[in-house]
Protein backbone atom coordinates (compact mmCIF):
# COMPACT_ATOMS: atom_id res chain seq x y z
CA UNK A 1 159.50 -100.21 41.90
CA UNK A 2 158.82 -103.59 44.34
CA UNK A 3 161.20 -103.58 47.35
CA UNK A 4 163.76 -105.86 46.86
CA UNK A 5 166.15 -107.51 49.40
CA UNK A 6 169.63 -105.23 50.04
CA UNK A 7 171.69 -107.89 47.97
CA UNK A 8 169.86 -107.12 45.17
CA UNK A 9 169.44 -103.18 44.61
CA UNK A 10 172.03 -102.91 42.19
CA UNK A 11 169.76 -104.64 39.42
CA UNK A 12 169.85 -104.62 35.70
CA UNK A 13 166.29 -104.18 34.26
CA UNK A 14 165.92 -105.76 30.32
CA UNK A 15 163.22 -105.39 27.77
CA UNK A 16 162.30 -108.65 26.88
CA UNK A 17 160.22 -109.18 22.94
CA UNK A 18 159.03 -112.69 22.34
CA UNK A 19 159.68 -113.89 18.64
CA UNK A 20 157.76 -117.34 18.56
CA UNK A 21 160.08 -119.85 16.65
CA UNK A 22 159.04 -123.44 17.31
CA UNK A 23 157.43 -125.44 20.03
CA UNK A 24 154.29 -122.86 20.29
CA UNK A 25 150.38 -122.24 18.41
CA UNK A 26 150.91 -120.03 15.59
CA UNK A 27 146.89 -119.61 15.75
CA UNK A 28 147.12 -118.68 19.88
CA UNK A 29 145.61 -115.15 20.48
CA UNK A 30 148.02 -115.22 23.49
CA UNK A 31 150.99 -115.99 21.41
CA UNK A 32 150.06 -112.94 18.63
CA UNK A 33 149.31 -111.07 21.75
CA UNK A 34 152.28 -111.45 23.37
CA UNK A 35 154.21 -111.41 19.53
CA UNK A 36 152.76 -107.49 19.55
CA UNK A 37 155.63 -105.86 21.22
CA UNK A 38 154.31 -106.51 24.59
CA UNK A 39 155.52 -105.07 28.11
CA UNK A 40 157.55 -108.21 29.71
CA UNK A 41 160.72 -107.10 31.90
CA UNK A 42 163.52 -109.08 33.32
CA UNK A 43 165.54 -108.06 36.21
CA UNK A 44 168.90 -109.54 36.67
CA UNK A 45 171.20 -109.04 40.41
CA UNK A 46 174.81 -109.67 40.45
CA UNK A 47 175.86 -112.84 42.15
CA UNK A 48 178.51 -111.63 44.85
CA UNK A 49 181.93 -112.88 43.71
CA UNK A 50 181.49 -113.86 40.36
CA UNK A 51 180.74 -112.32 36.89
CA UNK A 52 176.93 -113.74 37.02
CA UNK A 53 173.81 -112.65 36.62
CA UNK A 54 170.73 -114.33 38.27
CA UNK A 55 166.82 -113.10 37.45
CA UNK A 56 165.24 -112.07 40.35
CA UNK A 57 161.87 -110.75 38.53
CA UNK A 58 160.25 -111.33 35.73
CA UNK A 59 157.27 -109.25 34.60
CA UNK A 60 154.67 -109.94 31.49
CA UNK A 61 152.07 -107.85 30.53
CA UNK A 62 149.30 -110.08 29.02
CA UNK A 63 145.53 -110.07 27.84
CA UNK A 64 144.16 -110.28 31.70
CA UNK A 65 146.57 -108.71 33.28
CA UNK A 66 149.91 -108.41 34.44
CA UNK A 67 152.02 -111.66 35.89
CA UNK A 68 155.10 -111.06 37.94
CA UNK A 69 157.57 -113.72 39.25
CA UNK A 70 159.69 -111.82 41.97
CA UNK A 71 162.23 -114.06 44.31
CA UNK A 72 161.35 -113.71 48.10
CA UNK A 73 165.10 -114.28 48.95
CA UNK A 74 168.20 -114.27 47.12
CA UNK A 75 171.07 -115.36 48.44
CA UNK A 76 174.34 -116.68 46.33
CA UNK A 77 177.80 -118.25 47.89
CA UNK A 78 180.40 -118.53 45.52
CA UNK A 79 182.97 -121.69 45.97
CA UNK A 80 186.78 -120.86 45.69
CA UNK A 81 187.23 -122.20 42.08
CA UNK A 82 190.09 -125.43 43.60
CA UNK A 83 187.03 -126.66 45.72
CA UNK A 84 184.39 -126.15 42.59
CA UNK A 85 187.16 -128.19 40.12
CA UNK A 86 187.38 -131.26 42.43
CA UNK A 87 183.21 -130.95 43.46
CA UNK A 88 181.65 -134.48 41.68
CA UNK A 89 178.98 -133.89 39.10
């Protein structure tokens, strides 16, 4: 397991299949590859004072090797919800 920052220890790790629907090469060997039931992982960290989840990681096994994403930092402020309803778009 990578070391993570202390904020983010208490992660959730998910299974992740990829079922190609639309925008991809049905005739890809990566696609079918990755179609087979492949290794790819997602790791989610609570966001400190709210009911969110951010990724932090992703991991994908693929035909030359593994890729992983990982966040360096992760840091999350939450606004009190008055502020966030009167913040302009």
């Amino acid at each position: 397991m990578p070391k993570l920052p202390s904020a983010a220890r208490a992660t959730l790790v998910c299974a992740v299949t990829l079922q190609p629907i639309a925008g991809h090469r049905p005739a890809s060997s990566t696609v079918k590859f990755l179609a087979g039931g492949r290794d790819i992982e997602l790791w989610l960290a609570p966001v400190a004072g709210t009911r969110l989840l951010a990724p932090i990681r992703v991991q994908v096994a693929n035909m030359l090797g593994n890729i992983v994403v990982q966040a360096v930092e992760f840091q999350a402020t939450a606004q009190s919800p008055a502020r966030a309803a009167i913040t302009p778009q």
